[in-house]
C-alpha atoms as a PDB file:
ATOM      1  CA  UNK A   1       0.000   0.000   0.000  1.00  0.00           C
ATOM      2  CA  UNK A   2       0.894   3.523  -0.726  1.00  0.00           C
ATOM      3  CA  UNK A   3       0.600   4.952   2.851  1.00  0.00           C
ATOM      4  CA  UNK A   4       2.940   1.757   4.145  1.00  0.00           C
ATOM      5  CA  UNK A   5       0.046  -0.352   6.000  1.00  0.00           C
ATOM      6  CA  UNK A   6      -1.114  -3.491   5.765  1.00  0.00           C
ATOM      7  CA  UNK A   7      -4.759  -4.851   5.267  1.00  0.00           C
ATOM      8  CA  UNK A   8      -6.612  -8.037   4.883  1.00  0.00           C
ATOM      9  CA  UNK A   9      -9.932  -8.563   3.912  1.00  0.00           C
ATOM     10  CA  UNK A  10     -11.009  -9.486   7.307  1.00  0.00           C
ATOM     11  CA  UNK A  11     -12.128  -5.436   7.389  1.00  0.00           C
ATOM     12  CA  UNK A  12     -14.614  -6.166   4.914  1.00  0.00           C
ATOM     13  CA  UNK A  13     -16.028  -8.420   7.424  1.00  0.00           C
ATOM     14  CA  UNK A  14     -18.560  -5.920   8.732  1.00  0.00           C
ATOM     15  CA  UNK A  15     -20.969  -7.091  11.605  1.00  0.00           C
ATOM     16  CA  UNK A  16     -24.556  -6.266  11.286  1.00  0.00           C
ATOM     17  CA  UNK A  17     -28.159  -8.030  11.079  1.00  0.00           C
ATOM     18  CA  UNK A  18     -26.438 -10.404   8.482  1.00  0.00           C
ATOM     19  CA  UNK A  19     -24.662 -13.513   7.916  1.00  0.00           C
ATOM     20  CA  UNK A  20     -21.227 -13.807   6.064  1.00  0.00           C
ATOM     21  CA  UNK A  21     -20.253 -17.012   4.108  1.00  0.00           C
ATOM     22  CA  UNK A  22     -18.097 -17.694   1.330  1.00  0.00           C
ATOM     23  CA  UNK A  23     -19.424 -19.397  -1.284  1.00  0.00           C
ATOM     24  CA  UNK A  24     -17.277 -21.269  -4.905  1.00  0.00           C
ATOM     25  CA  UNK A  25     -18.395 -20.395  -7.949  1.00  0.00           C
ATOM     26  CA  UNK A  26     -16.811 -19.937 -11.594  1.00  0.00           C
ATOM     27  CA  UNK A  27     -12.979 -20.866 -10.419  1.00  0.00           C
ATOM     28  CA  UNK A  28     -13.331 -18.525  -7.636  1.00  0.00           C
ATOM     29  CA  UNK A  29     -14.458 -17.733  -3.883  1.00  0.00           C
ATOM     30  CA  UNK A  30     -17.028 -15.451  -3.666  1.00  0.00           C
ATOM     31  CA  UNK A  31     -17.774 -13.531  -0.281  1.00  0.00           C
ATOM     32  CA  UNK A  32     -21.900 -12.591   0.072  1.00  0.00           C
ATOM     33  CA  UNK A  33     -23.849 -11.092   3.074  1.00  0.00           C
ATOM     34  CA  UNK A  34     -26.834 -13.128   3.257  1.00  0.00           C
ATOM     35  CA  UNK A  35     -29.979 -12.209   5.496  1.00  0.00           C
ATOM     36  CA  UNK A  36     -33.468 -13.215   5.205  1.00  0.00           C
ATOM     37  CA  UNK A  37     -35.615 -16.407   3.926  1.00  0.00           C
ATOM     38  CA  UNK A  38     -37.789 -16.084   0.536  1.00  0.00           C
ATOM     39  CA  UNK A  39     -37.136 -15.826  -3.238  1.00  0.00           C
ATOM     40  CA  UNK A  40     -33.481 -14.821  -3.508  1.00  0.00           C
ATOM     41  CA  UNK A  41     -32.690 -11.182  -4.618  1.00  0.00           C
ATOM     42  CA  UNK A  42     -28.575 -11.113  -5.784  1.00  0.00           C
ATOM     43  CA  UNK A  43     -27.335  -7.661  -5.330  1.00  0.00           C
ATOM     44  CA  UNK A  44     -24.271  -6.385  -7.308  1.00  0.00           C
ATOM     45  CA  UNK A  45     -22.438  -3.251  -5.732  1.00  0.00           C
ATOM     46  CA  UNK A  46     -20.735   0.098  -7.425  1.00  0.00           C
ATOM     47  CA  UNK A  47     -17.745   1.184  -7.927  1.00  0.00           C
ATOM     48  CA  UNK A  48     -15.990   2.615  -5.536  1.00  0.00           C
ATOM     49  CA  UNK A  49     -17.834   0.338  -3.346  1.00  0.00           C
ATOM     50  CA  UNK A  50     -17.823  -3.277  -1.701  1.00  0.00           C
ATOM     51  CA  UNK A  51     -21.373  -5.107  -0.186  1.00  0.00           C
ATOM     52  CA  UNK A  52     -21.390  -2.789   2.643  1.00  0.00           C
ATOM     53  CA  UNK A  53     -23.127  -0.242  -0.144  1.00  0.00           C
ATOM     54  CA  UNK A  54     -26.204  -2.455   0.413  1.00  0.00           C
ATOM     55  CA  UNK A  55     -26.548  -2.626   4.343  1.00  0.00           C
ATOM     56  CA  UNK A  56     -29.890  -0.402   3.755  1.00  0.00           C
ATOM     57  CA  UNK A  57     -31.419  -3.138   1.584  1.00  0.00           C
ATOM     58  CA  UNK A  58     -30.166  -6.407   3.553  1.00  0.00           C
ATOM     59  CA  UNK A  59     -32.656  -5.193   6.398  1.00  0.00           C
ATOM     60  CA  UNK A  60     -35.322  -4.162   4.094  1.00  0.00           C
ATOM     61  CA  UNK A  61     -35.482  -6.746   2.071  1.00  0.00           C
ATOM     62  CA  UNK A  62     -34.996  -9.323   4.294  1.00  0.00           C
ATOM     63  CA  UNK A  63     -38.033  -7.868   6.243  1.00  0.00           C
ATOM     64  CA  UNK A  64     -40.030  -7.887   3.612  1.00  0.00           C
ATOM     65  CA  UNK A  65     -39.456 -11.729   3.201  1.00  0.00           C
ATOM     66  CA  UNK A  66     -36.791 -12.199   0.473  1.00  0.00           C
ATOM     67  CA  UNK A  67     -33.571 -13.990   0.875  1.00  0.00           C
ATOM     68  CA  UNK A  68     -31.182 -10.924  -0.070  1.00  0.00           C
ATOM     69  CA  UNK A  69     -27.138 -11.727  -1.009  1.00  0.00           C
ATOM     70  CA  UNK A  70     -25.171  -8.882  -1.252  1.00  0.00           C
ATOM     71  CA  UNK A  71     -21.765 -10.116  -3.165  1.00  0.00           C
ATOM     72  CA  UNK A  72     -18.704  -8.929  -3.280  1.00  0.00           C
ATOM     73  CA  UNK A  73     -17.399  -8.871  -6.827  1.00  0.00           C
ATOM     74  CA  UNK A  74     -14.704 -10.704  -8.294  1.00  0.00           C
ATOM     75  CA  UNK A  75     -11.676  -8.740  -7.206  1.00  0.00           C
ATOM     76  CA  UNK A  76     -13.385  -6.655  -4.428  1.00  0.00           C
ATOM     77  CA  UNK A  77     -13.483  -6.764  -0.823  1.00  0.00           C
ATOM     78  CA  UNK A  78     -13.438 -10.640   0.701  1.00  0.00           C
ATOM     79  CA  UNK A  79     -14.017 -12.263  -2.671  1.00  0.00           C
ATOM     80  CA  UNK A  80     -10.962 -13.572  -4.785  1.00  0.00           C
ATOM     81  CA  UNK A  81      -8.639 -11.241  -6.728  1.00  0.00           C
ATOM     82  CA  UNK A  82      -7.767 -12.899 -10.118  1.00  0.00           C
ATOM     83  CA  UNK A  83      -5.292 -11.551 -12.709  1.00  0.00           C
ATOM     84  CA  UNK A  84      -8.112 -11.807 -14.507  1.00  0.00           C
ATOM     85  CA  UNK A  85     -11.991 -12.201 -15.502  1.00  0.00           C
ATOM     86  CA  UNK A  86     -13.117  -8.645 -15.547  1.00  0.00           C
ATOM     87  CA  UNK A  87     -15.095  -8.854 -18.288  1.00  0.00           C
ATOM     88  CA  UNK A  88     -18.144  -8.744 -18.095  1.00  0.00           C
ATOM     89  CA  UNK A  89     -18.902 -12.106 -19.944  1.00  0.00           C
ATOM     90  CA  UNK A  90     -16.924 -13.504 -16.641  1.00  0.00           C
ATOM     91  CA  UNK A  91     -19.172 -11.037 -14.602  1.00  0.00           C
ATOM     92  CA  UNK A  92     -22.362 -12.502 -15.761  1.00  0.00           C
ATOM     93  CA  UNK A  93     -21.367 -16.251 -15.315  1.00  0.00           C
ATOM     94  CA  UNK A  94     -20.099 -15.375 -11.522  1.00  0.00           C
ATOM     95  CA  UNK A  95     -23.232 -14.178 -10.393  1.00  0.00           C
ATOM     96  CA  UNK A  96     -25.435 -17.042 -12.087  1.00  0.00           C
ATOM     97  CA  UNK A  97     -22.724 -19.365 -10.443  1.00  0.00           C
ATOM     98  CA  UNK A  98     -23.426 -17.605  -7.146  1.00  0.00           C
ATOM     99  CA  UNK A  99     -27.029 -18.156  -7.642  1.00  0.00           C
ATOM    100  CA  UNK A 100     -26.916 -22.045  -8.194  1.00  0.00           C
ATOM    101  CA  UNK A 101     -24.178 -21.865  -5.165  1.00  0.00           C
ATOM    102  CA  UNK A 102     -26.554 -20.883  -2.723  1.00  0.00           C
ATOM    103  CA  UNK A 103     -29.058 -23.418  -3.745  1.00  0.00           C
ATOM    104  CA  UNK A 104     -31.158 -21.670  -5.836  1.00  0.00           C
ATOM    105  CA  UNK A 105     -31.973 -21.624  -9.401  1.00  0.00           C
ATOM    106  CA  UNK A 106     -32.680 -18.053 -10.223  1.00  0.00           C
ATOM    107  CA  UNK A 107     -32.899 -14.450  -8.911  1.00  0.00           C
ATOM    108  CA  UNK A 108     -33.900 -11.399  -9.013  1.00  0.00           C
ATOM    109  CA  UNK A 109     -30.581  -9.574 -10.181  1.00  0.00           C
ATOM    110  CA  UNK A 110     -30.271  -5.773  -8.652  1.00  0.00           C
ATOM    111  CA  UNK A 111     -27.331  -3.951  -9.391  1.00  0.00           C
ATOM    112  CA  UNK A 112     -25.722  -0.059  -9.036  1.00  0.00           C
ATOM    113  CA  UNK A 113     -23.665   0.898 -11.617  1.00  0.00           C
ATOM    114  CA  UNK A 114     -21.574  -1.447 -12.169  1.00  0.00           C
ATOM    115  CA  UNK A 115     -22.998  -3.825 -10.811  1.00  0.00           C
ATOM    116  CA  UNK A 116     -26.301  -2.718 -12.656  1.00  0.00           C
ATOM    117  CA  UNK A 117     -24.364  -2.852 -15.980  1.00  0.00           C
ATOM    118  CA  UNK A 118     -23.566  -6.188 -15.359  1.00  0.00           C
ATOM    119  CA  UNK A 119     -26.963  -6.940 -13.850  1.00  0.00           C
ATOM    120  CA  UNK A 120     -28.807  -5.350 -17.393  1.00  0.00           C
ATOM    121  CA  UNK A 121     -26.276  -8.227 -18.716  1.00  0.00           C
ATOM    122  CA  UNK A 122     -27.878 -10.983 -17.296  1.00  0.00           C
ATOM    123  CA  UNK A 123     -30.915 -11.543 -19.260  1.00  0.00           C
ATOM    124  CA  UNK A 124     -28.483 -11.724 -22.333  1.00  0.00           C
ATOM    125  CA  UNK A 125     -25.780 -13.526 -20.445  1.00  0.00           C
ATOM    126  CA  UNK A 126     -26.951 -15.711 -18.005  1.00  0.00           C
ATOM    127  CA  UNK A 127     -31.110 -15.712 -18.755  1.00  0.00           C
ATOM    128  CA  UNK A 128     -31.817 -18.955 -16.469  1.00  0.00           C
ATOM    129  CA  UNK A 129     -30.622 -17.572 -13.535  1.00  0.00           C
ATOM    130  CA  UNK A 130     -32.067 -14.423 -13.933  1.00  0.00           C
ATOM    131  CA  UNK A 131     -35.509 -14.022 -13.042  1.00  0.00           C
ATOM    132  CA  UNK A 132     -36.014 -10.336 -13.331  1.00  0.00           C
ATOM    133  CA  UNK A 133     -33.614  -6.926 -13.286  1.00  0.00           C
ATOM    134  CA  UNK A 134     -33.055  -3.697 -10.815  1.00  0.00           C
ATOM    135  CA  UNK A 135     -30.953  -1.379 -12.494  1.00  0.00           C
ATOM    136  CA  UNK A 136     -29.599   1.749  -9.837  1.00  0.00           C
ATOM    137  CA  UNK A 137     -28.041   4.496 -11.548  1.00  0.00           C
ATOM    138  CA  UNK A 138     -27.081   3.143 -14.989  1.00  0.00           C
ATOM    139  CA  UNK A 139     -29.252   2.577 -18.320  1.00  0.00           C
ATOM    140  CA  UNK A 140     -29.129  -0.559 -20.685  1.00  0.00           C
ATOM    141  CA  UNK A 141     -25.699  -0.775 -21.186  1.00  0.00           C
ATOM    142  CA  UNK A 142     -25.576  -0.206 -25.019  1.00  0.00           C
ATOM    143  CA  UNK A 143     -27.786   3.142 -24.100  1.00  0.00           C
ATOM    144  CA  UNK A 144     -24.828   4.335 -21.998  1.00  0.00           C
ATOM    145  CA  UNK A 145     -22.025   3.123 -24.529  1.00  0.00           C
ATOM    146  CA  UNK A 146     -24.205   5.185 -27.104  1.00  0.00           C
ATOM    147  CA  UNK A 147     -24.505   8.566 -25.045  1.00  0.00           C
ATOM    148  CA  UNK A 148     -20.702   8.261 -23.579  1.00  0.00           C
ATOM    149  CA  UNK A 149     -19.862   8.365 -27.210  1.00  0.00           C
ATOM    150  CA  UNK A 150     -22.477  10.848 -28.754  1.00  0.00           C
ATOM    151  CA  UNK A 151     -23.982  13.078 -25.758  1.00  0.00           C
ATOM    152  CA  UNK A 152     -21.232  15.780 -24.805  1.00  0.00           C
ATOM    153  CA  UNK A 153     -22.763  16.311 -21.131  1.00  0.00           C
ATOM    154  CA  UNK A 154     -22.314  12.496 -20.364  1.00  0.00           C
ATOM    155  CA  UNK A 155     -18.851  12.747 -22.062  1.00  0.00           C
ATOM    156  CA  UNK A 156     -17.432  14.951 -19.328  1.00  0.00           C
ATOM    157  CA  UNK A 157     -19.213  13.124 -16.706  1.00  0.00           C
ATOM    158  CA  UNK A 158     -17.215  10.251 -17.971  1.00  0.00           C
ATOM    159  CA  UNK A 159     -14.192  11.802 -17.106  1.00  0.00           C
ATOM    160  CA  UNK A 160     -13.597   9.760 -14.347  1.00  0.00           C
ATOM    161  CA  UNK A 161     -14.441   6.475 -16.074  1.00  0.00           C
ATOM    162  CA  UNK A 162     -11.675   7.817 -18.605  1.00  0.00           C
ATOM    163  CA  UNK A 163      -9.255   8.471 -16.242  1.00  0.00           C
ATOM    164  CA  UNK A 164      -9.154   4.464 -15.487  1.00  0.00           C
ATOM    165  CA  UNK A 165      -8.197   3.550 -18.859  1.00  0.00           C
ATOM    166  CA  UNK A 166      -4.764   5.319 -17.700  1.00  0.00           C
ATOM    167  CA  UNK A 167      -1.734   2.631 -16.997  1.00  0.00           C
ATOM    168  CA  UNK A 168      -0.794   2.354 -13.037  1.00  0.00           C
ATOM    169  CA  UNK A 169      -2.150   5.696 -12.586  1.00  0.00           C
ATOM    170  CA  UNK A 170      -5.895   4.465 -11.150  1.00  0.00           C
ATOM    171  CA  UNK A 171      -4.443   1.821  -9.152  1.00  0.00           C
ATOM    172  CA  UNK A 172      -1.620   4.350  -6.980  1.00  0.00           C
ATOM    173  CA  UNK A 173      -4.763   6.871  -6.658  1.00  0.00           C
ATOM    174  CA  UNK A 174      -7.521   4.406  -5.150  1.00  0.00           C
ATOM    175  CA  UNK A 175      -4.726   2.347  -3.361  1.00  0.00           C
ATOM    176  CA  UNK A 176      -3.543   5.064  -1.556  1.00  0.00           C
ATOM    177  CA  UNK A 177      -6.409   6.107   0.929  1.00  0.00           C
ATOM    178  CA  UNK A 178      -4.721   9.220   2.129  1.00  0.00           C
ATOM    179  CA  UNK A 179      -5.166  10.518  -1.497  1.00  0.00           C
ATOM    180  CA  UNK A 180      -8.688  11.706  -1.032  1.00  0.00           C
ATOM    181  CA  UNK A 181      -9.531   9.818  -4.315  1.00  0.00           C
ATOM    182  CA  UNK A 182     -12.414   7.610  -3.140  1.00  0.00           C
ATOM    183  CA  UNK A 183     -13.798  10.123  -1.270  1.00  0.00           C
ATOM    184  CA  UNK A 184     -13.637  12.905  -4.160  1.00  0.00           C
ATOM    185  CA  UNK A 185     -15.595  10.322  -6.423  1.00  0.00           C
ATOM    186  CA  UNK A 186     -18.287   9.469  -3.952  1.00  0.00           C
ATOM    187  CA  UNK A 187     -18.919  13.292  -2.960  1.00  0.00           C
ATOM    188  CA  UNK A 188     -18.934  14.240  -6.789  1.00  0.00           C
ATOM    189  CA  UNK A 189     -21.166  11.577  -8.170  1.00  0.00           C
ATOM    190  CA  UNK A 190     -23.273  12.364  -5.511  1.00  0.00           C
ATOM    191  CA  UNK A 191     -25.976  14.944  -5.438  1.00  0.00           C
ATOM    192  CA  UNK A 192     -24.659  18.315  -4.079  1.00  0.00           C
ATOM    193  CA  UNK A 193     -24.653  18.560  -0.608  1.00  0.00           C
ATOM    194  CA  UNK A 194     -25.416  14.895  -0.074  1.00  0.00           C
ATOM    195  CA  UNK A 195     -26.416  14.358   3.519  1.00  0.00           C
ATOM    196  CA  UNK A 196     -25.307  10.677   3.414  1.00  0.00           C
ATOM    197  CA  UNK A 197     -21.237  10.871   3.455  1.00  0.00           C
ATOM    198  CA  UNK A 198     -19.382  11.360   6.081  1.00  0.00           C
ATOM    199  CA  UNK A 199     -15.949  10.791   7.108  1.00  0.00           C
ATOM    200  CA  UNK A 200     -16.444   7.147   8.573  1.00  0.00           C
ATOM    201  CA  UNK A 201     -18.308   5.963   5.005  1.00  0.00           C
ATOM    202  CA  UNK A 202     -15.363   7.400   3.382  1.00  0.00           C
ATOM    203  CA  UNK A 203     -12.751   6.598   5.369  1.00  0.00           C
ATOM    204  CA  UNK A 204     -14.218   2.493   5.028  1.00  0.00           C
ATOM    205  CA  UNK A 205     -14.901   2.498   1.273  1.00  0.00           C
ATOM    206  CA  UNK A 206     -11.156   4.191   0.614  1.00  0.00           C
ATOM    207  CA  UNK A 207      -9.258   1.607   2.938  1.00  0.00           C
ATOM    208  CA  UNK A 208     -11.357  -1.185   1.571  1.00  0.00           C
ATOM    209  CA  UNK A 209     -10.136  -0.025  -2.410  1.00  0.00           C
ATOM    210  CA  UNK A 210      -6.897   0.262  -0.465  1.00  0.00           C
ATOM    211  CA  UNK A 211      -6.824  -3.527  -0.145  1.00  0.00           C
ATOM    212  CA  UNK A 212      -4.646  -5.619  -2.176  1.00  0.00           C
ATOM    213  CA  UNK A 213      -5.021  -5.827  -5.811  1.00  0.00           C
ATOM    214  CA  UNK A 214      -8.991  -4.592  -5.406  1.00  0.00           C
ATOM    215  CA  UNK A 215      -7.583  -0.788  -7.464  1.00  0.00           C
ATOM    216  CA  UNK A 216      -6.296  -2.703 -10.673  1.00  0.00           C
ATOM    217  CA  UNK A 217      -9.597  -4.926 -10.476  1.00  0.00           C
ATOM    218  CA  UNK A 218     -11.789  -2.046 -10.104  1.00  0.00           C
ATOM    219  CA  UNK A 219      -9.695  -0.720 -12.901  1.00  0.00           C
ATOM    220  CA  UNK A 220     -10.326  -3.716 -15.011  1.00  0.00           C
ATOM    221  CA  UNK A 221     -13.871  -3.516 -15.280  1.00  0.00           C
ATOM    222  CA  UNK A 222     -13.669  -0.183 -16.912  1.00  0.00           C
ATOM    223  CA  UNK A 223     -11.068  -1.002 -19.304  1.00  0.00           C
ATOM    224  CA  UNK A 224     -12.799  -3.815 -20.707  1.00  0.00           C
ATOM    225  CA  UNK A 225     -16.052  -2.088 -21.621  1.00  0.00           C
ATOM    226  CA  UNK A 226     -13.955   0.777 -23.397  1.00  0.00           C
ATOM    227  CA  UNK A 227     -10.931  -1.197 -24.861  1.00  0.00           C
ATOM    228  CA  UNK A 228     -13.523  -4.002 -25.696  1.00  0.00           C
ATOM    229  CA  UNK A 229     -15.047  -2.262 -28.436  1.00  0.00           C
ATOM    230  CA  UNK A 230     -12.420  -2.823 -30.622  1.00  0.00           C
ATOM    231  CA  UNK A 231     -12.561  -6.861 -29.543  1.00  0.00           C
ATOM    232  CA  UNK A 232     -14.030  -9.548 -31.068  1.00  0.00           C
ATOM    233  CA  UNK A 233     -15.232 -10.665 -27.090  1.00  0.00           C
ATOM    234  CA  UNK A 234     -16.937  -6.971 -27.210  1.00  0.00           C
ATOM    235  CA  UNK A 235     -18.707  -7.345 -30.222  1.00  0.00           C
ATOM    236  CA  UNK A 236     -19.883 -10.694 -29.564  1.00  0.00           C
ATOM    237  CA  UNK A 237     -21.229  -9.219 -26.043  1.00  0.00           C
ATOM    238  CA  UNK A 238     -22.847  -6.066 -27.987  1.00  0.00           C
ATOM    239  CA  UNK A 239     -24.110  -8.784 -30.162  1.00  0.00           C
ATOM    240  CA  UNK A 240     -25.958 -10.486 -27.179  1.00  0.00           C
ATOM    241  CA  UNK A 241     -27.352  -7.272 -25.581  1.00  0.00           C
ATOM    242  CA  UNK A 242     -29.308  -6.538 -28.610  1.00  0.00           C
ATOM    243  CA  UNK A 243     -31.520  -9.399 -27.964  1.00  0.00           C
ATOM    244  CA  UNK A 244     -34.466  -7.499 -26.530  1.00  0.00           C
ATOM    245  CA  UNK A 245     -34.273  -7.879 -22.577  1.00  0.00           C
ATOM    246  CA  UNK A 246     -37.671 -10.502 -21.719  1.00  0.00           C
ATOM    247  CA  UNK A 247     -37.920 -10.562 -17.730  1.00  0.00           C
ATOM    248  CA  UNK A 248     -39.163  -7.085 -15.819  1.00  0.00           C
ATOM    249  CA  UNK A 249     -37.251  -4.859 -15.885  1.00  0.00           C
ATOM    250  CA  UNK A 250     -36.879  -1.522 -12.957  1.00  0.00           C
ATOM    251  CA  UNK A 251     -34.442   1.148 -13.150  1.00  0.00           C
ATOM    252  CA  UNK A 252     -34.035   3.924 -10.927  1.00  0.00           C
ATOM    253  CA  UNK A 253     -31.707   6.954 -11.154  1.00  0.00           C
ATOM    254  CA  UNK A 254     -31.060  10.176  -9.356  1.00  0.00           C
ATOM    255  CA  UNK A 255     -32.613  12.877 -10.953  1.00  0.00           C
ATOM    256  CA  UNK A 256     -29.043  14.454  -9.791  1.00  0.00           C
ATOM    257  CA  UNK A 257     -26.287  12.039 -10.496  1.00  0.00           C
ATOM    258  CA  UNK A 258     -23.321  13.464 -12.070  1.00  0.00           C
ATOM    259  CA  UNK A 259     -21.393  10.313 -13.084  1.00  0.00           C
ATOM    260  CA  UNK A 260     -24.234   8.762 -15.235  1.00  0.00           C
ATOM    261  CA  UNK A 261     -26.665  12.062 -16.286  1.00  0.00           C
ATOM    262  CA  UNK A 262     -30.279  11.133 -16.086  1.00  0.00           C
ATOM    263  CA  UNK A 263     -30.275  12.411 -19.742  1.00  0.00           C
ATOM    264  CA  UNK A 264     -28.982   8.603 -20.837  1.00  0.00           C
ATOM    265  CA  UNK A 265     -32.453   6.689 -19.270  1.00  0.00           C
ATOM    266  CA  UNK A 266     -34.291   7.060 -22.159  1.00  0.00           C
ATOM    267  CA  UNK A 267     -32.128   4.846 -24.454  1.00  0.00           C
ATOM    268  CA  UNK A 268     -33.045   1.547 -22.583  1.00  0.00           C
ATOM    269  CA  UNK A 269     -36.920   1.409 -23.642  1.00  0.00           C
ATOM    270  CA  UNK A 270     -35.748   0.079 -27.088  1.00  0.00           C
ATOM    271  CA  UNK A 271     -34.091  -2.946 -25.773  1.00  0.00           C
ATOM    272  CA  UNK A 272     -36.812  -4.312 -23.044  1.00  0.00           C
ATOM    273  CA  UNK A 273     -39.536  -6.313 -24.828  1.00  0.00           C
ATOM    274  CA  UNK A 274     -40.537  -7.448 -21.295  1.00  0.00           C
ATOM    275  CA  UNK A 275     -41.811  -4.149 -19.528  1.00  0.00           C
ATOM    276  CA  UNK A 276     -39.520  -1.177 -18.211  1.00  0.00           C
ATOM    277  CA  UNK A 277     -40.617   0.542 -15.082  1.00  0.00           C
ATOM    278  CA  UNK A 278     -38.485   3.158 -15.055  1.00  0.00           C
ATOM    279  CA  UNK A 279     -38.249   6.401 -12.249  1.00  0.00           C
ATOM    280  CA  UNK A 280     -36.244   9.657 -11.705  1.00  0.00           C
ATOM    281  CA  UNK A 281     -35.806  10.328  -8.022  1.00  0.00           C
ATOM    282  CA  UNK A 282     -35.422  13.901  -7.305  1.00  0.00           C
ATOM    283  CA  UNK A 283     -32.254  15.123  -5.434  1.00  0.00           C
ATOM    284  CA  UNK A 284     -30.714  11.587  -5.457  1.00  0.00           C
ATOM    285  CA  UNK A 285     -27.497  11.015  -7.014  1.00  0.00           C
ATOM    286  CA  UNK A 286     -25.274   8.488  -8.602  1.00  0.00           C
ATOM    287  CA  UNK A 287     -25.161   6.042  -5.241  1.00  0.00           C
ATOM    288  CA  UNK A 288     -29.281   5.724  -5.169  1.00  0.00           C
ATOM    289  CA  UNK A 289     -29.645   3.110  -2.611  1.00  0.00           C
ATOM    290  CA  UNK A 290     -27.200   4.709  -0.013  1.00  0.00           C
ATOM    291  CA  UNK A 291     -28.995   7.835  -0.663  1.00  0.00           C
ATOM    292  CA  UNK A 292     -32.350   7.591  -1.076  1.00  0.00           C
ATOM    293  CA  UNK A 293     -32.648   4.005   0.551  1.00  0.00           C
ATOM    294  CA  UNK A 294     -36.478   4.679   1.623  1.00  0.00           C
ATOM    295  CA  UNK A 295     -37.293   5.773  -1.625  1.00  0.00           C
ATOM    296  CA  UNK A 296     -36.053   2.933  -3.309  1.00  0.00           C
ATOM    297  CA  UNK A 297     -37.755   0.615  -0.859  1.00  0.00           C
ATOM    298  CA  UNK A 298     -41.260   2.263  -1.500  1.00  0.00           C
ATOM    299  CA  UNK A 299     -40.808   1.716  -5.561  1.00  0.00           C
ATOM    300  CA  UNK A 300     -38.888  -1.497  -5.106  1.00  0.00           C
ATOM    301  CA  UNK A 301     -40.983  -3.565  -2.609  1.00  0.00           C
ATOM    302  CA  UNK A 302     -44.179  -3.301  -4.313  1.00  0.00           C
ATOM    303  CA  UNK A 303     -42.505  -4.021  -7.769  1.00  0.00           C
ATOM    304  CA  UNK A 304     -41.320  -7.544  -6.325  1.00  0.00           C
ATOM    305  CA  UNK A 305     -44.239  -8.113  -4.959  1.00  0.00           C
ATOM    306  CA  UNK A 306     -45.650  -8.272  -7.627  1.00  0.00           C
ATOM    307  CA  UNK A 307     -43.563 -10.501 -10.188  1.00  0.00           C
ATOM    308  CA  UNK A 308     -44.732 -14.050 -11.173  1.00  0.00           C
ATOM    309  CA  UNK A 309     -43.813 -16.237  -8.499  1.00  0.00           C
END
């Protein structure tokens, strides 16, 4: 590390009204907070992030009567590091492996921003395991490729997302937690004046990108959906994702999130055959479920409720 210390992953460990296991799947070890009995609901976390992002939701959720898994993706947090596998054909085959891990044969896939890329991948990717979609804070995926390439407002939001495509660079900043990196990304895709940071949910999500090898993973993700464009994997994943998305479908973004501009929501209605129940939330940011976590729960819980069973 940067600043001379030494981590482990047992930080990531973090107690709460939850139950930690490690689970194989795909070649790997996957690390999930589990809480609650019901149909299962996966959830895929953000960038700069780790499970913890979904602490709101475990209780919810699991209230509710849900089985709720909040994973750690490949590379962050407890789960296994790889050299590699950060694509996001890898992405979609961990998460349907982590499904039929914990016994089950499908779920309800909810993702935020990355993780909702990868969820809006599933259907596509991985359709028996995936039973229906929550997308936080990012449109279909080929919506936001378009509008990162053609819409000049979302083209300087990007800038951070560019900024990872840089050699070594990303992976000194994040794994150095006295840089102020992680917290200058989660207080700028945030909406201004966010009441939800503070110094203690800064301070954890920088030391936990300050872990070993989790900065070049996070990296990774981002490099692949740019530099895979110009891949045969990429165009054969483009390919897929044209295939009009048939389970329900719910996306919610902050009416204020800077990193992916509510401008890019519209683009996803072409490529859901199924149903899109999409919503802006007012003075919400990029990080919608840390931020607006009752909100979500009041156009979430219903929406489950009522999926086929």
């Amino acid at each position: 590390m940067n600043d001379g210390t030494m981590r482990d992953a047992a930080s990531t460990l973090v107690p709460g009204p939850w139950r930690h296991r490690f689970v194989s799947a795909n070649g790997a070890r996957f690390h999930v907070a589990e809480a609650g009995d019901g149909p299962l609901v996966l959830l895929l976390h953000d960038f700069p992030q780790f499970w913890w992002a979904w602490r709101h939701q475990l209780t919810s959720l699991s209230e509710a009567g849900y089985r709720v898994a909040a994973l750690d993706l490949r590379g962050f947090g407890a789960s296994d590091k790889p050299p590699v596998g950060y694509d996001t054909f890898t992405s979609a085959a961990d998460a349907a492996s982590v499904v039929r891990s914990l016994g089950e044969r499908s779920a309800v896939v909810m993702g935020q921003g990355l993780g909702a890329w990868i969820a809006w991948s599933m259907p596509s990717l991985q359709p028996a395991a995936t039973r229906a979609v929550v997308a936080l804070g990012a449109p279909h995926p080929l919506a936001l490729r378009t509008a990162s390439l053609t819409l000049p407002t979302q083209i300087q939001a990007g800038r951070t997302f560019a900024g990872l495509q840089r050699p070594f660079v990303p992976e000194r900043r994040l794994g150095d937690p006295a840089s102020g990196y992680v917290a200058r990304i989660l207080t700028e895709w945030s909406a201004p004046g966010a009441s939800w940071l503070d110094v203690d949910i800064t301070t954890r999500y920088a030391e936990q990108m300050a872990l070993p090898f989790v900065a070049h993973s996070a990296a990774e993700y981002y490099r692949w959906m740019a530099r895979s464009q110009l891949w045969v994997s990429g165009r054969q994943w483009a390919a897929a994702l044209r295939r009009p998305v048939r389970v329900p479908v719910l996306h919610l973004h902050g009416a204020a999130d800077r990193a992916v501009l509510p401008e890019t929501m519209g683009g996803s209605a072409r490529y859901v055959a199924a149903g899109l129940d999409a919503h802006l939330l007012p003075g919400t940011g990029h990080f919608v479920a840390e931020e607006a976590p009752e909100r979500v729960d009041a156009l979430l819980l219903p929406w489950l409720a009522a999926l086929p069973r």
